[in-house]
Structures are given as C-alpha cells and as structure tokens.
C-alpha atoms as a PDB file:
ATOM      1  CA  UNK A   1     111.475  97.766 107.798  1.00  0.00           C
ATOM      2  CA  UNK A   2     112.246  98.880 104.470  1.00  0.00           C
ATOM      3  CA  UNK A   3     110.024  96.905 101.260  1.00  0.00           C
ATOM      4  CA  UNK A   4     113.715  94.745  99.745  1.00  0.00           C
ATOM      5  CA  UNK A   5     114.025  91.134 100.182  1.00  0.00           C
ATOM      6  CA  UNK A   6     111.796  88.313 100.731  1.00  0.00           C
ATOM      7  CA  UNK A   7     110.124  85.983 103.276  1.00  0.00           C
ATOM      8  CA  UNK A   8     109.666  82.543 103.062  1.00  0.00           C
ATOM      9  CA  UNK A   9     106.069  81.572 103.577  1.00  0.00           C
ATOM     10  CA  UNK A  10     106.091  77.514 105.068  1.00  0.00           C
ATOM     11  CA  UNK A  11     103.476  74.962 103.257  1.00  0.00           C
ATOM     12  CA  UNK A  12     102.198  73.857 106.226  1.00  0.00           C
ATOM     13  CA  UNK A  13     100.937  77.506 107.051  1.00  0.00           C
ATOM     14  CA  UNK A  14      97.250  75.828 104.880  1.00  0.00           C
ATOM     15  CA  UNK A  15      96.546  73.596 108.071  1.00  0.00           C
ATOM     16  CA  UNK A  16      96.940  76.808 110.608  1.00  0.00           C
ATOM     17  CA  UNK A  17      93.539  78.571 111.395  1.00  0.00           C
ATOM     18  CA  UNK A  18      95.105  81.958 110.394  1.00  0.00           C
ATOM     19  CA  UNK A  19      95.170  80.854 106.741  1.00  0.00           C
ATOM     20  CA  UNK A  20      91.401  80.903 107.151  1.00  0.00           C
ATOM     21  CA  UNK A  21      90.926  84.663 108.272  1.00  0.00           C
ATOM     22  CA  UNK A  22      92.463  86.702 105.228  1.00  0.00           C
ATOM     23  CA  UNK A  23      92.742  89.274 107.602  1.00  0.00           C
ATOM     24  CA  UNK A  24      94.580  87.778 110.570  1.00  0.00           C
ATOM     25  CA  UNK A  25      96.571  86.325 108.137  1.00  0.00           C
ATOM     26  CA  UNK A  26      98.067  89.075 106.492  1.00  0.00           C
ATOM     27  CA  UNK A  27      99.152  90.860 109.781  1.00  0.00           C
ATOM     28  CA  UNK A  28     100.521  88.009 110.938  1.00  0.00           C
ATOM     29  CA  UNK A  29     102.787  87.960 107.576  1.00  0.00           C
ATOM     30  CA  UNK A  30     103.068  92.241 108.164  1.00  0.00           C
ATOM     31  CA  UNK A  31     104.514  91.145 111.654  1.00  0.00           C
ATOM     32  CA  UNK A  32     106.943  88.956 109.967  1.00  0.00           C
ATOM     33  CA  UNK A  33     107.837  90.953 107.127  1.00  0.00           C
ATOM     34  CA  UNK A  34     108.591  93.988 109.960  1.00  0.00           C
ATOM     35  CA  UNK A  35     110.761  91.743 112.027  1.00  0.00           C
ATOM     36  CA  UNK A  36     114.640  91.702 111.691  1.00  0.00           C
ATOM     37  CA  UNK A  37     116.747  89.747 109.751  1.00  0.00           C
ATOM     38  CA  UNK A  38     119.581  90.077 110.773  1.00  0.00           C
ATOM     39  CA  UNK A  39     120.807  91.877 114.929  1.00  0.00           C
ATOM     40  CA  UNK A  40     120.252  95.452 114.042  1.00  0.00           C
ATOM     41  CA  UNK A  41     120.108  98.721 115.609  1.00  0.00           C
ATOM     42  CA  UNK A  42     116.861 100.382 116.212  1.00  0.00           C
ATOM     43  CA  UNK A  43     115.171 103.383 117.204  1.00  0.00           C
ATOM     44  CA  UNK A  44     111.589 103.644 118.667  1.00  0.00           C
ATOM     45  CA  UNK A  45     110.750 107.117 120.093  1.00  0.00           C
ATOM     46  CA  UNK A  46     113.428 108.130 122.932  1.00  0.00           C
ATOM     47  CA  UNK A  47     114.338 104.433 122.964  1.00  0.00           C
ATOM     48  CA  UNK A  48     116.918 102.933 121.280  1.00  0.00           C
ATOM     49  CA  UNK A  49     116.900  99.064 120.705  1.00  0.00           C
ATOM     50  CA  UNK A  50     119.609  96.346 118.976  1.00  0.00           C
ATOM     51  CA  UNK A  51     117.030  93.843 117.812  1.00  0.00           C
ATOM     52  CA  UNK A  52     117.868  90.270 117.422  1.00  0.00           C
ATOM     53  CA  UNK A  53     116.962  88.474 114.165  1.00  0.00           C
ATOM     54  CA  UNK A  54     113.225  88.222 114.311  1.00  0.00           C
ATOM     55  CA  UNK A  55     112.037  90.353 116.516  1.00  0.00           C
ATOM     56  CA  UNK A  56     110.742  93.952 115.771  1.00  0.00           C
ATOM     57  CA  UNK A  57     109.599  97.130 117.877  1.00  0.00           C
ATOM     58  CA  UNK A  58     106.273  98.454 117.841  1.00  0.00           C
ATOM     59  CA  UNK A  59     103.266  99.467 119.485  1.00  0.00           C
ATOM     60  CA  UNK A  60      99.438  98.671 120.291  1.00  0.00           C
ATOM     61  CA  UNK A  61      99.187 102.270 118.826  1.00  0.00           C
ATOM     62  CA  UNK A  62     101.206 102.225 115.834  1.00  0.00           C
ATOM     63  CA  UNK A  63      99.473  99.176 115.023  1.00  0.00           C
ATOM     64  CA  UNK A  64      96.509 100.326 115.200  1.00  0.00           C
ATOM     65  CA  UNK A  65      96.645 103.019 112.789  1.00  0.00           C
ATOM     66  CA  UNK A  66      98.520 100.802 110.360  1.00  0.00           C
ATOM     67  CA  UNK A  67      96.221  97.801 110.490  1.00  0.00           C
ATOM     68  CA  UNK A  68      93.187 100.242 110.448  1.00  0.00           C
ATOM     69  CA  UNK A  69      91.261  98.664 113.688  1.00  0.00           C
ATOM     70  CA  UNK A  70      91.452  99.458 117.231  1.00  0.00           C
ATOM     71  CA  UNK A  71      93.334  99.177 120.145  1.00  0.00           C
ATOM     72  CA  UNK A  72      91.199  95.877 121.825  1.00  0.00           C
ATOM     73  CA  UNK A  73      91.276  94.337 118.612  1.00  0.00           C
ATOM     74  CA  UNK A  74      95.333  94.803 118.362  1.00  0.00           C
ATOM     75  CA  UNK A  75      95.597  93.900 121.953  1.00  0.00           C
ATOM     76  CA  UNK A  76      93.417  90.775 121.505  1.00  0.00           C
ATOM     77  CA  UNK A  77      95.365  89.579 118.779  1.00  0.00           C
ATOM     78  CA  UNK A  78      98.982  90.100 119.857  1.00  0.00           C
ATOM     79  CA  UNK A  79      97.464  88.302 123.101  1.00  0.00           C
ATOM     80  CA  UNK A  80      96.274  85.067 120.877  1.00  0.00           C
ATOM     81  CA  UNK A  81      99.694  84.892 119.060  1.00  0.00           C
ATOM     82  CA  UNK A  82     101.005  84.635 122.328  1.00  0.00           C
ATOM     83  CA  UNK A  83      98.746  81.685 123.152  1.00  0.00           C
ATOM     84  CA  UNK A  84      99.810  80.334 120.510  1.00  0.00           C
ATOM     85  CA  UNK A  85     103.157  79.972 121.248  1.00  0.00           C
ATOM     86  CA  UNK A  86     103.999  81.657 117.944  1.00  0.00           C
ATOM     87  CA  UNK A  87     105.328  85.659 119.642  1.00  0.00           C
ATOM     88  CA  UNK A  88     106.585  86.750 122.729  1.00  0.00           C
ATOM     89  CA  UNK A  89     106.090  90.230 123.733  1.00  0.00           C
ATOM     90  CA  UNK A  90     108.016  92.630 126.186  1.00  0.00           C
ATOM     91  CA  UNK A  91     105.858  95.609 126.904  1.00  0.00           C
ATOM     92  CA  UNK A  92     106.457  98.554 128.242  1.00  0.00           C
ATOM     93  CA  UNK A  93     103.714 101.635 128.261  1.00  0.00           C
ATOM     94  CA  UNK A  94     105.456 103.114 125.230  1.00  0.00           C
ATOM     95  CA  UNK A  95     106.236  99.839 123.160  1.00  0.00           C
ATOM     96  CA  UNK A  96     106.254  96.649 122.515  1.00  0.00           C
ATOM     97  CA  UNK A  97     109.221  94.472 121.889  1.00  0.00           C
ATOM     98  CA  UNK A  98     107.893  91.170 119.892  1.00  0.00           C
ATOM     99  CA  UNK A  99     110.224  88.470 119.072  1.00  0.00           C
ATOM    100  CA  UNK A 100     108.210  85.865 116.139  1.00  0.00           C
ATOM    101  CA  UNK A 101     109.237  82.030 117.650  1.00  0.00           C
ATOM    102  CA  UNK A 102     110.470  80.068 115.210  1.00  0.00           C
ATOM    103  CA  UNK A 103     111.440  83.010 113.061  1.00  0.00           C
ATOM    104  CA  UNK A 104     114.870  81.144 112.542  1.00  0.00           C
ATOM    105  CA  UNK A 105     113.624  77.871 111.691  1.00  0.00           C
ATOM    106  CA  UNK A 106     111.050  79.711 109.003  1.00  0.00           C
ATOM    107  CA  UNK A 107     113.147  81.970 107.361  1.00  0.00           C
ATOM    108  CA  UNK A 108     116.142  79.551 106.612  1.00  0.00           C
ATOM    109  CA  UNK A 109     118.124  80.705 103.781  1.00  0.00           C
ATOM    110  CA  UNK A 110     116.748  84.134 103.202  1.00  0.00           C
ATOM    111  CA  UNK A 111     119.056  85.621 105.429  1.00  0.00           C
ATOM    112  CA  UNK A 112     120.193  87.708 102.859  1.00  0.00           C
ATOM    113  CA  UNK A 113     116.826  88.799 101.658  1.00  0.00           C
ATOM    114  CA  UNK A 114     117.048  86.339  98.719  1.00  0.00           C
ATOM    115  CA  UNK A 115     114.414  83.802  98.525  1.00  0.00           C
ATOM    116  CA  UNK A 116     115.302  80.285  97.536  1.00  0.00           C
ATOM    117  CA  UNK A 117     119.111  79.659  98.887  1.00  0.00           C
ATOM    118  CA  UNK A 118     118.469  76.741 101.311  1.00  0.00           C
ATOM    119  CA  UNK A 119     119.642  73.470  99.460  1.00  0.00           C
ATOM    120  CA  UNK A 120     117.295  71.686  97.371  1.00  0.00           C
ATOM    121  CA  UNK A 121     116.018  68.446  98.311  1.00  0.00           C
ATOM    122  CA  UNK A 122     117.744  64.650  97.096  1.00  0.00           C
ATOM    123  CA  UNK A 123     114.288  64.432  95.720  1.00  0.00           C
ATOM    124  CA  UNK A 124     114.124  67.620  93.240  1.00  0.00           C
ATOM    125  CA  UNK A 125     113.897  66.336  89.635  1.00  0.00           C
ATOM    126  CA  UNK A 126     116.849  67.566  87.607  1.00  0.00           C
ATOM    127  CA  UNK A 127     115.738  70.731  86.477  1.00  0.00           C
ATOM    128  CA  UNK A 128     114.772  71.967  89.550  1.00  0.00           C
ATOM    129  CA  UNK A 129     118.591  70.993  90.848  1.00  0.00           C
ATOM    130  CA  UNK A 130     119.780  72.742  87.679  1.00  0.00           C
ATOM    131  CA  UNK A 131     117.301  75.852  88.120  1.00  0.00           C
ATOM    132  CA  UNK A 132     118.641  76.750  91.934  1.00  0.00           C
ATOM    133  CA  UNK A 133     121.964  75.921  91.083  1.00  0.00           C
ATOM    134  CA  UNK A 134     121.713  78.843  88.408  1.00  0.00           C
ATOM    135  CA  UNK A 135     120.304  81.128  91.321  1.00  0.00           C
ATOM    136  CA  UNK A 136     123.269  80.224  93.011  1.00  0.00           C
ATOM    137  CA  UNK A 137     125.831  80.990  90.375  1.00  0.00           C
ATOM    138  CA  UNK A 138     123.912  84.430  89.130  1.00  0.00           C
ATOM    139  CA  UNK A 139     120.940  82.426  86.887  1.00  0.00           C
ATOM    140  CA  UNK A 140     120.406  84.362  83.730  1.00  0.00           C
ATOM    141  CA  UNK A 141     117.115  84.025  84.908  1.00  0.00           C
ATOM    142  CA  UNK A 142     117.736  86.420  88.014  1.00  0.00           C
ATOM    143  CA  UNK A 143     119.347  88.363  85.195  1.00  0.00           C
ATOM    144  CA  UNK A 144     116.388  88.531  83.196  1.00  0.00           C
ATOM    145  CA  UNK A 145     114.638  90.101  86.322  1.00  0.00           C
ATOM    146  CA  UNK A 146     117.028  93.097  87.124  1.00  0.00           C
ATOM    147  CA  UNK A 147     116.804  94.117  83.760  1.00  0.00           C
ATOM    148  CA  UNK A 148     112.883  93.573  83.475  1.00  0.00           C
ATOM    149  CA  UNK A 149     112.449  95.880  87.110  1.00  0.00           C
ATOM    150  CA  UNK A 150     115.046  97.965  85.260  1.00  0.00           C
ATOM    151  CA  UNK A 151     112.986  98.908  82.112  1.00  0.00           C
ATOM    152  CA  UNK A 152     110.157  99.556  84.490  1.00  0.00           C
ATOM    153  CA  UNK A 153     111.745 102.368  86.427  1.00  0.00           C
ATOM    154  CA  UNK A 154     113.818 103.467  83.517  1.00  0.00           C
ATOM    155  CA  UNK A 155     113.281 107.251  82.686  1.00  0.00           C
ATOM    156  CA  UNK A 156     113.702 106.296  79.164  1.00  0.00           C
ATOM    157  CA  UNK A 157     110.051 104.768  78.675  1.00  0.00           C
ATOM    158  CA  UNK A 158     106.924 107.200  78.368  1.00  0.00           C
ATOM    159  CA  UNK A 159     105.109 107.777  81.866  1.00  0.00           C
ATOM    160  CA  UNK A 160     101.688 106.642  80.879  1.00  0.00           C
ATOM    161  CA  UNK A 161     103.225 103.139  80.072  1.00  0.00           C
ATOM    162  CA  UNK A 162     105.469 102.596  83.687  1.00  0.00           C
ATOM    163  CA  UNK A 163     102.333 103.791  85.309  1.00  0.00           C
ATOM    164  CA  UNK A 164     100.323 101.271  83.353  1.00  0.00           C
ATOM    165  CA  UNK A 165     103.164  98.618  83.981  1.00  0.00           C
ATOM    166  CA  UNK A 166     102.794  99.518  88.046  1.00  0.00           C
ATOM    167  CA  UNK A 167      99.292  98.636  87.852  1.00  0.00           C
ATOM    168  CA  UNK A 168      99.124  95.921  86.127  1.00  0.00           C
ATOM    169  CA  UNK A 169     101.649  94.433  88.478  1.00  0.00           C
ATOM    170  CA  UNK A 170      99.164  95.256  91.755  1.00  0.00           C
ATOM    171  CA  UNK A 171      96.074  93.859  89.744  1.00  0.00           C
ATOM    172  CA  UNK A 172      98.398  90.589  89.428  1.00  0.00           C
ATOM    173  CA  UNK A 173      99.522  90.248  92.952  1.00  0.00           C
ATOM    174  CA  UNK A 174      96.046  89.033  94.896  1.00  0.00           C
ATOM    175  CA  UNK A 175      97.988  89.976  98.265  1.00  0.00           C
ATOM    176  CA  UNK A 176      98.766  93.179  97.135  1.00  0.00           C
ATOM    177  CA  UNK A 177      95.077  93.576  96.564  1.00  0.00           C
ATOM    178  CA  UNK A 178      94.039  91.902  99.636  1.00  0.00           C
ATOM    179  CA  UNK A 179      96.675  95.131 101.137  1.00  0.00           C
ATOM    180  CA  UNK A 180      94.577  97.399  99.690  1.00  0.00           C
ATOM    181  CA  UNK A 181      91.363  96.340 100.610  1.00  0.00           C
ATOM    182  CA  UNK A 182      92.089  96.190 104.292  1.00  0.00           C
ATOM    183  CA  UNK A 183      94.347  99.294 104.282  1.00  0.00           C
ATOM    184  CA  UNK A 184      91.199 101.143 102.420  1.00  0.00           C
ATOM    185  CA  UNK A 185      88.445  99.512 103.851  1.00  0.00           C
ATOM    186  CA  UNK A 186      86.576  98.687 100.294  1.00  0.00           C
ATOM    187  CA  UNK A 187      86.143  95.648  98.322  1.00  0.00           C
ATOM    188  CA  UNK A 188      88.786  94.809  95.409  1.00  0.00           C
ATOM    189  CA  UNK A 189      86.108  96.236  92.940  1.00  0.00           C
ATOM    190  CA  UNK A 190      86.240  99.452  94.549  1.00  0.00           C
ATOM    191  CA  UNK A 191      90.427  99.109  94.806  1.00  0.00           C
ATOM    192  CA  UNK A 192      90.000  98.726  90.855  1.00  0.00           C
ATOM    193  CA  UNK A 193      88.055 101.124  90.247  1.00  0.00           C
ATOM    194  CA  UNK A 194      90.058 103.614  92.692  1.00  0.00           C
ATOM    195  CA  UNK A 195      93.517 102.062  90.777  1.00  0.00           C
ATOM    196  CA  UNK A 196      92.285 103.075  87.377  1.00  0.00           C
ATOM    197  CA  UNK A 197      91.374 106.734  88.099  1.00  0.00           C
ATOM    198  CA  UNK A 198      94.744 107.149  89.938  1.00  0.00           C
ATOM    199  CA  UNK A 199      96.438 105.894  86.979  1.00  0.00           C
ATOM    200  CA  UNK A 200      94.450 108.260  85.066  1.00  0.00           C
ATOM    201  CA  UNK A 201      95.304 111.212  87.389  1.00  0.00           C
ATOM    202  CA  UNK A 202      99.294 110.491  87.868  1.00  0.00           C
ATOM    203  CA  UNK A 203      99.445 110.225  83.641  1.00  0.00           C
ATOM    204  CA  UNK A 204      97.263 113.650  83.221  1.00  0.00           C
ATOM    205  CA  UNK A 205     100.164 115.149  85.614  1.00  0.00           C
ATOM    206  CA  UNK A 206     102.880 113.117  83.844  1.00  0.00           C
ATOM    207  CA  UNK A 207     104.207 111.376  87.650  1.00  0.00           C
ATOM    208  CA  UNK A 208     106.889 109.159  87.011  1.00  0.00           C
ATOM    209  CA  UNK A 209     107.575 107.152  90.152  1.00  0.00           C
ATOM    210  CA  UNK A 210     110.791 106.152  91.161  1.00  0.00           C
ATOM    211  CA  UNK A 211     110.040 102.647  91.814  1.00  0.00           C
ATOM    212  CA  UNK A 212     107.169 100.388  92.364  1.00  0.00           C
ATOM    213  CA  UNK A 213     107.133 100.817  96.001  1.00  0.00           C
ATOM    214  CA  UNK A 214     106.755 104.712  95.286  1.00  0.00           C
ATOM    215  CA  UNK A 215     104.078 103.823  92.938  1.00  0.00           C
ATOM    216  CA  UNK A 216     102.158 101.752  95.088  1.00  0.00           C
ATOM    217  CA  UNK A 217     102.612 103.992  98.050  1.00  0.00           C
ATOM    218  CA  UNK A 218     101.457 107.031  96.007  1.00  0.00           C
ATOM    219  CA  UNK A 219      97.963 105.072  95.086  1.00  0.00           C
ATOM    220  CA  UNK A 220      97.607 104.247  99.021  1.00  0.00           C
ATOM    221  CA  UNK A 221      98.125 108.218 100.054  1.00  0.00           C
ATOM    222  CA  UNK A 222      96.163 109.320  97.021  1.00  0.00           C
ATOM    223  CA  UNK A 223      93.040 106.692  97.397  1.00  0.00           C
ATOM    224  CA  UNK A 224      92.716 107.530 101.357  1.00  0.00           C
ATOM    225  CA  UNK A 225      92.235 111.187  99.774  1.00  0.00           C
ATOM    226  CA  UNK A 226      90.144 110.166  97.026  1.00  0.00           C
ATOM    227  CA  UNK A 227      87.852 108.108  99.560  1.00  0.00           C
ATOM    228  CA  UNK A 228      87.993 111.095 102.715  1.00  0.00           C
ATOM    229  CA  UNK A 229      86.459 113.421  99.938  1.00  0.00           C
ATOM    230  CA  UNK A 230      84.047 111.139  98.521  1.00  0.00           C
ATOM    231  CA  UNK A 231      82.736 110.663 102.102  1.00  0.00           C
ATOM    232  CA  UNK A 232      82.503 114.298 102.279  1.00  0.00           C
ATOM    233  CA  UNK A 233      81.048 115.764  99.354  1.00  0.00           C
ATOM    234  CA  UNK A 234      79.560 112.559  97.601  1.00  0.00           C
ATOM    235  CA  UNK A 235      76.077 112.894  98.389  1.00  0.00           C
ATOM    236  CA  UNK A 236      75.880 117.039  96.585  1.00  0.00           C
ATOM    237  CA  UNK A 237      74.213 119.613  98.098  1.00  0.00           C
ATOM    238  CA  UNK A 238      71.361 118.508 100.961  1.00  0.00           C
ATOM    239  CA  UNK A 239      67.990 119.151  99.341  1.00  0.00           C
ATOM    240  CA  UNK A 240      64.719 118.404 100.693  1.00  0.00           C
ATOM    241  CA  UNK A 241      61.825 116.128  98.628  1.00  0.00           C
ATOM    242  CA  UNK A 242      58.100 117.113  98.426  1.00  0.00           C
ATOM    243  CA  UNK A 243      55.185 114.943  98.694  1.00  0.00           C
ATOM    244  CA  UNK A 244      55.859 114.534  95.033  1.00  0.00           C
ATOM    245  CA  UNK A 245      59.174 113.204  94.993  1.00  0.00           C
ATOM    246  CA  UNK A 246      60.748 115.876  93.611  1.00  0.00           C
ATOM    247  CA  UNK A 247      63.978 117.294  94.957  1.00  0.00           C
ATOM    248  CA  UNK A 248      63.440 121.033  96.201  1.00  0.00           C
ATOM    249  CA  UNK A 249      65.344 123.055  98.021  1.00  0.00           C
ATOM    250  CA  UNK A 250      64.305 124.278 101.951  1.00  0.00           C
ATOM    251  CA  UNK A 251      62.061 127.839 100.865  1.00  0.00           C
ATOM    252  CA  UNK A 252      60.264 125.602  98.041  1.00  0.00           C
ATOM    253  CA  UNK A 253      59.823 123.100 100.628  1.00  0.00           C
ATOM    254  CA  UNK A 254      58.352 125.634 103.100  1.00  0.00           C
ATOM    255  CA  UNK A 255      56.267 127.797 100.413  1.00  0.00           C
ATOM    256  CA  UNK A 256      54.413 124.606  98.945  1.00  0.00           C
ATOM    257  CA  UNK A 257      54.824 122.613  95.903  1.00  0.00           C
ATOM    258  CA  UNK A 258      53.583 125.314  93.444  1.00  0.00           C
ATOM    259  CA  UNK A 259      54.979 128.104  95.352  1.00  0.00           C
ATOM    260  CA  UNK A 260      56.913 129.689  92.296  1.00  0.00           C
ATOM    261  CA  UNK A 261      58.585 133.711  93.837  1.00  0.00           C
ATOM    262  CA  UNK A 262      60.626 134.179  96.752  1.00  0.00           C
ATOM    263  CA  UNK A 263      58.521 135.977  99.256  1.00  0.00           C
ATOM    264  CA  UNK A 264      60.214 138.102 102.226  1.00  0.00           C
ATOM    265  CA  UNK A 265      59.821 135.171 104.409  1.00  0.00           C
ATOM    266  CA  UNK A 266      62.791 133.079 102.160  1.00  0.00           C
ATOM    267  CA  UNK A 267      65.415 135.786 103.172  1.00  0.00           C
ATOM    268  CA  UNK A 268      64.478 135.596 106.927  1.00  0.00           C
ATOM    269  CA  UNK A 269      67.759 133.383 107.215  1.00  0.00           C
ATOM    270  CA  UNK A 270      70.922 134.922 107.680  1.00  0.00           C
ATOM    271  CA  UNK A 271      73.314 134.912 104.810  1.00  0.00           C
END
C-alpha cells in the first residue's frame, strides 16, 4: 500500500493492552495502514487477489523481514489478533489473506484517504463546526498545507535546507521515530545521531529527494548500510594486549614486550 491518505486511530485504542507494547502496537497500526480501502485488485506472487475494503495480502515471511523478528514471533502474533477477535486470516502455504474486523466501523469517513470527513458531533463548540465545515468546502487551512508540502519538495529551494526541512519533520513525528527504532534496531539517540550524519552525507552529494517519503526511505536504506558496516569494521584492526596493557600486534605479542626487530620467526606466516 502506497504512503497517501490517512487512518483514523479510535480514542478508546488507550484502554486496549496493545497501546501498552509500543511495539505490538505499531504493527498492529502497519497492518491497518496496509489494508484496503476501498475493493481493489491485487497481486501477491503467481496469485492474483480483489481485496475487499480492509483486508490486505501478505505473508508470515514478508512480515518477518519487514517487522525485523522472526517467523514464531509473526505467527504468534497474527494468532493473538485472532483471539482477539480483531483479524481473520485465510492461509494458504504461500500467503496470508487477513481481513482487520471492524475495519469499517474504524475507518468511517476516510474512505477517501482524507482524515476528518465524518460529521461533527451536536456537541462541537462553534469553531470546531466552523473548522470541519471549511475542510469540507476546501478550508484555506488545507490550502495552507498543499502549498507548505509544496515549498518543501519545490526544486526552487537550496538542497541543504529541504533536507534539513525532511528531518526536522521525522524528529517531530515520535511514531516516525518509534519506525525507526524498530526498523533499525537502536534507540532514538542512535536514530538521531544516524539522522544527522545522513543529512550531512545527502547535502555533501547535493540529493534532493522527491518527496518526504523518498527522503525518509533514503535514511532507512542508507542507515541499515551505515549500521551493517559499523558492525563490520567498527572495532579496527584485531590487535592483541600485553601484560602491560598495551595494544601490540601478534609478532610483538609472541617476541615479548621489549622485543623491538622482526626476527625470521615473524615471517613464518604466509602472506
């Protein structure tokens, strides 16, 4: 499911027990965002599928990989939603057809991918009434935003500051971060920290990203790289430490402390 439009996210979701595991939460809200919102035609490897609004096609492995966990743990979970009367699954050994109950009932007036469009209450205040009523009628407010995500992927503003705008708008969105942190496995000071070098790297090579989505998606990509090669090389060259303390390399370590000239016996390795 492509990254437009908008969920609604019910009140009442503070008394559930996934609003107390950040991480259960948040793929219960990927599941939702991934489900169909309108009937639409769908392809899943040889398969093709017309899903019905709500439901979505996937698999235990897909989800895996995306959720960064394991195949039990996917499993386990899809079962518990099920328990919990809030999916139903159809599964087959290549996918798995899940349909979110009460998708309908939920997502009430953002058919359309526009958030807000179910009738206010008889007990908004007045400028609440006025305020959706505007949405309604093309609010200069709405206005105000097309032009604001506008200037931001203009081509007329310098690089360094749309890249700078992009970030700032992922430092300000805590579920963004929380993304992050479970997608790269690190703590939101180390998604900072990874967030300002990439910023630094994409306006040394003067990247200008089509849209925030690109943006954000670039940082993902480029942090998993960052991180694979910080595994990899960030502990140097392997050394070996004396009694002493001091860092020496395998001859030293094997001629003594003091041991100063190769000797014959340092080339005996093969080069």
């Amino acid at each position: 499911m492509l990254n437009v439009g908008k969920i609604f996210i019910p009140r009442r979701i503070r008394d559930h027990w996934l609003w107390h595991d950040a991480k259960k939460y948040l793929r219960w809200n990927d599941l939702v965002m991934e489900a169909a919102w309108q009937p639409m035609p769908a392809v899943f490897g040889n398969s093709r599928f017309m899903l019905q609004r709500g439901q979505l096609v996937t698999s235990v492995r897909l989800l895996m990989h995306r959720w960064g966990t394991n195949s039990r743990y996917v499993t386990d979970f899809l079962t518990l939603l099920e328990a919990e009367n809030m999916i139903s699954c159809e599964r087959t050994r290549t996918y798995t057809v899940i349909t979110i109950i009460g998708y309908d009932e939920d997502q009430r007036g953002a058919d359309n991918g526009n958030y807000g469009e179910s009738p206010p209450p008889e007990t908004a205040d007045p400028q609440h009434k006025r305020l959706h009523q505007e949405r309604r009628e093309g609010s200069p407010l709405k206005e105000d935003n097309n032009i604001n995500n506008k200037t931001i992927n203009s081509s007329s503003i310098p690089v360094e500051e749309q890249n700078q705008k992009f970030a700032e708008s992922i430092k300000e969105n805590d579920l963004a971060i929380d993304r992050a942190m479970v997608t790269l496995r690190c703590d939101k000071e180390k998604v900072l920290e990874l967030l300002e070098l990439f910023v630094n790297d994409v306006n040394f090579s003067s990247k200008r990203h089509a849209d925030f989505s690109d943006f954000s998606g670039h940082f993902i990509n480029w942090s998993r790289e960052f991180l694979r090669k910080e595994k990899k090389y960030g502990n140097g060259k392997t050394k070996q430490t004396g009694s002493g303390g001091n860092a020496q390399d395998k001859y030293a370590a094997r001629r003594g402390v003091d041991a100063k000239d190769h000797t014959a016996e340092d080339y005996g390795d093969t080069f």
